[in-house]
N, C-alpha and C. Protein backbone atom coordinates (compact mmCIF):
# COMPACT_ATOMS: atom_id res chain seq x y z
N UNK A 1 -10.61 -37.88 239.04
CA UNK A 1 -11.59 -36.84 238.81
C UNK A 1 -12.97 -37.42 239.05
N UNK A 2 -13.98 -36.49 239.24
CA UNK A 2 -14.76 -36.71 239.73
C UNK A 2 -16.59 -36.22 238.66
N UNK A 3 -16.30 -36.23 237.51
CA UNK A 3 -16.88 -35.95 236.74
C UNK A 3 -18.76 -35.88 237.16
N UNK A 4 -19.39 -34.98 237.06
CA UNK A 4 -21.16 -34.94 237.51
C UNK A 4 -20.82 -35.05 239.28
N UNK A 5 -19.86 -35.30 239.99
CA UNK A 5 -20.23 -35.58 241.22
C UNK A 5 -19.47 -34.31 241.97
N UNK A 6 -18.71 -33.69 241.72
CA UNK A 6 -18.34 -32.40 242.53
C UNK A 6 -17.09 -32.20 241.94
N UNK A 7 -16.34 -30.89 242.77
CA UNK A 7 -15.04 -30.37 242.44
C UNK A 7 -14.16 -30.95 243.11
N UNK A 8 -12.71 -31.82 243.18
CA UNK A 8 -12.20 -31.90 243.98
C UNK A 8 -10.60 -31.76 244.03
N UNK A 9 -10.25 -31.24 244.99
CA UNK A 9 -8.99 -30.47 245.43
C UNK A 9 -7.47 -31.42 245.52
N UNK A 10 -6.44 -31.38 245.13
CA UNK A 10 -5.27 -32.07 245.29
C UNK A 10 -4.99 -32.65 246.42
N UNK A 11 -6.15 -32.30 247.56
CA UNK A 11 -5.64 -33.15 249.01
C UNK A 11 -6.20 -34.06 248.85
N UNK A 12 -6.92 -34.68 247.58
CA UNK A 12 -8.12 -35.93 247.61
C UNK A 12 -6.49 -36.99 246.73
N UNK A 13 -6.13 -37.99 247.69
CA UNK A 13 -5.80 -39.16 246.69
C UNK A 13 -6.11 -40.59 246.96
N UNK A 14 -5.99 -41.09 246.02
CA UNK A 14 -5.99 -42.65 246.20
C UNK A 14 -5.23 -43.85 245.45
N UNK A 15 -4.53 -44.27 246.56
CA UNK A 15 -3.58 -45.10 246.20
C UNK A 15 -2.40 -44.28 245.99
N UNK A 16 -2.32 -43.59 246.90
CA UNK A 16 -1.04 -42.20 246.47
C UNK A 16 -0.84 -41.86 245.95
N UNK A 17 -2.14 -41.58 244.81
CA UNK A 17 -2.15 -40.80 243.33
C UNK A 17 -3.23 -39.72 243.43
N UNK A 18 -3.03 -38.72 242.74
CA UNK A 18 -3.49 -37.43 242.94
C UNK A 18 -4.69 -38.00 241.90
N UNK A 19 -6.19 -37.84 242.20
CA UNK A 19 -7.31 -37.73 241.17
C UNK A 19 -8.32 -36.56 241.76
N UNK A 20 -7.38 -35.39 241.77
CA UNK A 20 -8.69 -34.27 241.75
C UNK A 20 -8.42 -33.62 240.87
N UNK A 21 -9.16 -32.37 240.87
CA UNK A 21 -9.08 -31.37 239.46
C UNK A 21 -8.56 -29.89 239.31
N UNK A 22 -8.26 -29.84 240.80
CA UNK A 22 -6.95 -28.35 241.10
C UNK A 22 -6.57 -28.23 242.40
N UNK A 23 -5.44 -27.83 241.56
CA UNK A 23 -4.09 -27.57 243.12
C UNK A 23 -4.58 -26.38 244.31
N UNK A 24 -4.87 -26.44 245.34
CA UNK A 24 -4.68 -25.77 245.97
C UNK A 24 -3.79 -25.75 247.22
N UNK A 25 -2.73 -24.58 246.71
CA UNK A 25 -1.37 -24.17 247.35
C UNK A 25 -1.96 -23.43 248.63
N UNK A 26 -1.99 -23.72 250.25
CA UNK A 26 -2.02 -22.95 251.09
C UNK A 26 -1.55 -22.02 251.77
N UNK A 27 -1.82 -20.46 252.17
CA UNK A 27 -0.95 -19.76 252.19
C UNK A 27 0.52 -19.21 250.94
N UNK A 28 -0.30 -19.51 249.90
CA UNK A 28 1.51 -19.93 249.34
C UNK A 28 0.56 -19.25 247.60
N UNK A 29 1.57 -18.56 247.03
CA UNK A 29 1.11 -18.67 245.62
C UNK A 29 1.71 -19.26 244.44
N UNK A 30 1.49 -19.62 243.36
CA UNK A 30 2.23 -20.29 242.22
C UNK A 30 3.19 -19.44 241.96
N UNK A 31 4.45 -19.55 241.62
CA UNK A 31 5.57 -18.46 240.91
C UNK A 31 5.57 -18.20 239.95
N UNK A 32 4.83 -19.15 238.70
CA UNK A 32 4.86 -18.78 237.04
C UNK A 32 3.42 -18.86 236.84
N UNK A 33 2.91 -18.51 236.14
CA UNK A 33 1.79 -18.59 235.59
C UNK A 33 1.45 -20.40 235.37
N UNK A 34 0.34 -20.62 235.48
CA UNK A 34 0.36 -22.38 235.55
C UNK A 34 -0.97 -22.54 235.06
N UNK A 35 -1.45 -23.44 233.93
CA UNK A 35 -2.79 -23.59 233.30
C UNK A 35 -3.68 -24.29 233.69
N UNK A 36 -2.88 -25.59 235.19
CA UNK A 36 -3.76 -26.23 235.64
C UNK A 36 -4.49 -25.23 236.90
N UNK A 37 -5.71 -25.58 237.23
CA UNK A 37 -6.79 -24.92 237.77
C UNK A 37 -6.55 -25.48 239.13
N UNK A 38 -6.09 -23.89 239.96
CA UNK A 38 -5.43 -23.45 241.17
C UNK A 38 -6.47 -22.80 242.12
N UNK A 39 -6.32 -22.80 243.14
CA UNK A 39 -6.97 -21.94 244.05
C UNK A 39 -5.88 -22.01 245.41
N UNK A 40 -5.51 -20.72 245.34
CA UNK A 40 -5.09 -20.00 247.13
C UNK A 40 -5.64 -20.02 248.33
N UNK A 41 -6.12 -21.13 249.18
CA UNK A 41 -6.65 -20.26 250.11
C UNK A 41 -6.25 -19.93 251.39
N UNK A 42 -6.64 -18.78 252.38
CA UNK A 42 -5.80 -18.61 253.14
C UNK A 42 -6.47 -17.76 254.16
N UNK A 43 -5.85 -17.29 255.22
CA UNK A 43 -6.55 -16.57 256.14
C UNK A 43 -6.35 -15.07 255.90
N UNK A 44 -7.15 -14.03 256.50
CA UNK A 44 -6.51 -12.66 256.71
C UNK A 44 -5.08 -12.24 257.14
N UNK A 45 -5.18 -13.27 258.08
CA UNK A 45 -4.10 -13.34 258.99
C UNK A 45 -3.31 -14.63 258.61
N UNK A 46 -2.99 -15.30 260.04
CA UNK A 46 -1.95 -16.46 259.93
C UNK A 46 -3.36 -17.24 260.15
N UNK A 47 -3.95 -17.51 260.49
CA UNK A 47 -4.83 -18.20 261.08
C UNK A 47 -6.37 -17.97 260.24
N UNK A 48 -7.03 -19.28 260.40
CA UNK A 48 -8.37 -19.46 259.79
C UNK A 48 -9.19 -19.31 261.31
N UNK A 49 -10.09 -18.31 260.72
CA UNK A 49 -10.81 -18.14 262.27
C UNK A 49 -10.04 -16.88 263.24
N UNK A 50 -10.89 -16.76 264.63
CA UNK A 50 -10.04 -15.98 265.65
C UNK A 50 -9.00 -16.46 266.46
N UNK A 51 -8.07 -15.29 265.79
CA UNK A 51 -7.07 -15.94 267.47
C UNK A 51 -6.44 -14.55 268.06
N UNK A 52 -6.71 -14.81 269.38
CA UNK A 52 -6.52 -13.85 269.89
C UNK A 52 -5.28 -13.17 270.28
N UNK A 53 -4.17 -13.74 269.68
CA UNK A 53 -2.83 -13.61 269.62
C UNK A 53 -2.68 -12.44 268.19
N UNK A 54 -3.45 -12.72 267.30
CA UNK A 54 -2.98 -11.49 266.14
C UNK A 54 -3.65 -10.33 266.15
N UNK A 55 -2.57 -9.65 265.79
CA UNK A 55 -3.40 -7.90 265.62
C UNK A 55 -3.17 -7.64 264.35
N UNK A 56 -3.12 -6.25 264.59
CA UNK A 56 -3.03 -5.49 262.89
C UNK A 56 -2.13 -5.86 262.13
N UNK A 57 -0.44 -5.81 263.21
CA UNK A 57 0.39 -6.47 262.05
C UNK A 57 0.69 -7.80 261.68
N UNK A 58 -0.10 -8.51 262.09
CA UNK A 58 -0.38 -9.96 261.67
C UNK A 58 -1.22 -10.61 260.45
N UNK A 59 -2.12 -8.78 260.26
CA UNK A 59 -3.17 -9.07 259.17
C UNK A 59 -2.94 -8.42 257.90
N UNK A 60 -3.10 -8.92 257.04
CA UNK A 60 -2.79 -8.29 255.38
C UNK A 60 -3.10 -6.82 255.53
N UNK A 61 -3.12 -5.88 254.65
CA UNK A 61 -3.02 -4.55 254.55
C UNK A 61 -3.61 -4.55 253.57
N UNK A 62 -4.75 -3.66 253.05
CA UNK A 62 -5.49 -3.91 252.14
C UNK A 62 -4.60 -3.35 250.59
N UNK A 63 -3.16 -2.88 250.85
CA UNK A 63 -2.80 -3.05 249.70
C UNK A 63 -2.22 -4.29 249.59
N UNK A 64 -1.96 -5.16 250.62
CA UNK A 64 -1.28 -6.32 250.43
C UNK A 64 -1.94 -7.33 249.59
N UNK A 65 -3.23 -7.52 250.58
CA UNK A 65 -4.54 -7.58 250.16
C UNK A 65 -4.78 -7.49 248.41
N UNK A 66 -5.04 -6.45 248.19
CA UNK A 66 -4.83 -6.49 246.55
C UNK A 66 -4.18 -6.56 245.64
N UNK A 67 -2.46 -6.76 246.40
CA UNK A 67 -1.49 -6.71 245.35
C UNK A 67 -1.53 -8.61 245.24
N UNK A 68 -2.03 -9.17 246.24
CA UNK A 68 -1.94 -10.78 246.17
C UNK A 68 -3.14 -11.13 245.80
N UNK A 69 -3.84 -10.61 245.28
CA UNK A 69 -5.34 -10.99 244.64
C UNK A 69 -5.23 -10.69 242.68
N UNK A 70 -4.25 -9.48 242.45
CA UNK A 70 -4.02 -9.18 241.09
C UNK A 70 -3.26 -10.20 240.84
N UNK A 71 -1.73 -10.50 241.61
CA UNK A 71 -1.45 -11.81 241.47
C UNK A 71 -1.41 -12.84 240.65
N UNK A 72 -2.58 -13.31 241.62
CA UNK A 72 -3.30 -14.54 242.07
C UNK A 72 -4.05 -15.05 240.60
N UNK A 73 -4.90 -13.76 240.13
CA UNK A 73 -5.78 -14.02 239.51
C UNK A 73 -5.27 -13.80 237.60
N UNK A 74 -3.84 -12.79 237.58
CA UNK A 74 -2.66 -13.00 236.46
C UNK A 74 -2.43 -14.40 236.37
N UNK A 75 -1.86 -14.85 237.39
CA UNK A 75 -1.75 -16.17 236.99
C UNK A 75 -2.46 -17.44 236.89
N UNK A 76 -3.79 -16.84 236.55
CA UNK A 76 -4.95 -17.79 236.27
C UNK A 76 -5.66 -18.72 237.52
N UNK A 77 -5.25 -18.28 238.67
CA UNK A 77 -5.71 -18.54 239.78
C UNK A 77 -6.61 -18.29 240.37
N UNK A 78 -7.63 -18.50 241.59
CA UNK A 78 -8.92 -17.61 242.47
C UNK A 78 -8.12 -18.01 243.70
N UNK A 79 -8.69 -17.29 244.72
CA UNK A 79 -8.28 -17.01 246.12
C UNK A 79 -9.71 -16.99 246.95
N UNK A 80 -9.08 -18.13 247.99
CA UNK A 80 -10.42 -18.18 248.73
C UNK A 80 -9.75 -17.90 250.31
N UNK A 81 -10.40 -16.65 250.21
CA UNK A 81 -9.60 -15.70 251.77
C UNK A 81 -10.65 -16.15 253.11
N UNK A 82 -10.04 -16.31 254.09
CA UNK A 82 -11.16 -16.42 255.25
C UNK A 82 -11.19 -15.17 256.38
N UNK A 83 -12.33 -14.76 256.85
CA UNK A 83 -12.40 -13.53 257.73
C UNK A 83 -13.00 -14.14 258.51
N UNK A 84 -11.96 -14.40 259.80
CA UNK A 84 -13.12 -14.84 260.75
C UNK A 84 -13.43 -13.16 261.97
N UNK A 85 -14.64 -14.37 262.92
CA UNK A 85 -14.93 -13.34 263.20
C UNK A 85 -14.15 -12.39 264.45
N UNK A 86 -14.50 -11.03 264.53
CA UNK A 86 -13.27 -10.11 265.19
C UNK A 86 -12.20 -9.91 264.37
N UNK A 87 -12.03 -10.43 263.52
CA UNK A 87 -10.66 -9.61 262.35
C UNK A 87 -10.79 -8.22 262.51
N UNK A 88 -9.73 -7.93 262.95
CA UNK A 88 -9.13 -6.28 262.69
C UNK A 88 -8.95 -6.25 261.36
N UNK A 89 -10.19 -5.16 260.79
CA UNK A 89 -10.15 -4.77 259.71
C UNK A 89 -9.25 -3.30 259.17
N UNK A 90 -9.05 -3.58 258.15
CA UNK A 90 -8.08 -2.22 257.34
C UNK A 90 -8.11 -1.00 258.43
């Protein structure tokens, strides 16, 4: 951990030991409720940024959209979504 000097994420280790201060699962959400401090993050789509290979049905649905944000945030989690640019919106 990284105490006065920033937040840092479960991809930080050293010595092949985990010293950050929350999990973040990509694409992916926790299955039970979990108390250590989580964050989701993920694209609209499959992809961070544009790609010109996805369309509409490649991209969340804004009920999808909110049914994985109620989720997310039940199980004590935040979600950090990316929109890049040209996303086909709702």
């Amino acid at each position: 951990m990284c105490p006065g000097h920033g937040v840092i994420n479960n991809r930080w280790k050293l010595s092949g030991e985990w010293k950050g201060d929350f999990v973040t699962p990509e694409y992916a959400i926790m299955e039970n409720v979990n108390y250590t401090a989580w964050e989701t993050n993920r694209g609209i789509g499959f992809s961070f940024g544009y790609n010109r290979n996805e369309g509409e049905k490649e991209t969340l649905s804004g009920k999808e959209l909110i049914s994985m944000f109620i989720d997310i945030v039940a199980k004590g989690g935040n979600l950090l979504l990316d929109v890049g640019p040209m996303t086909p919106f709702f």
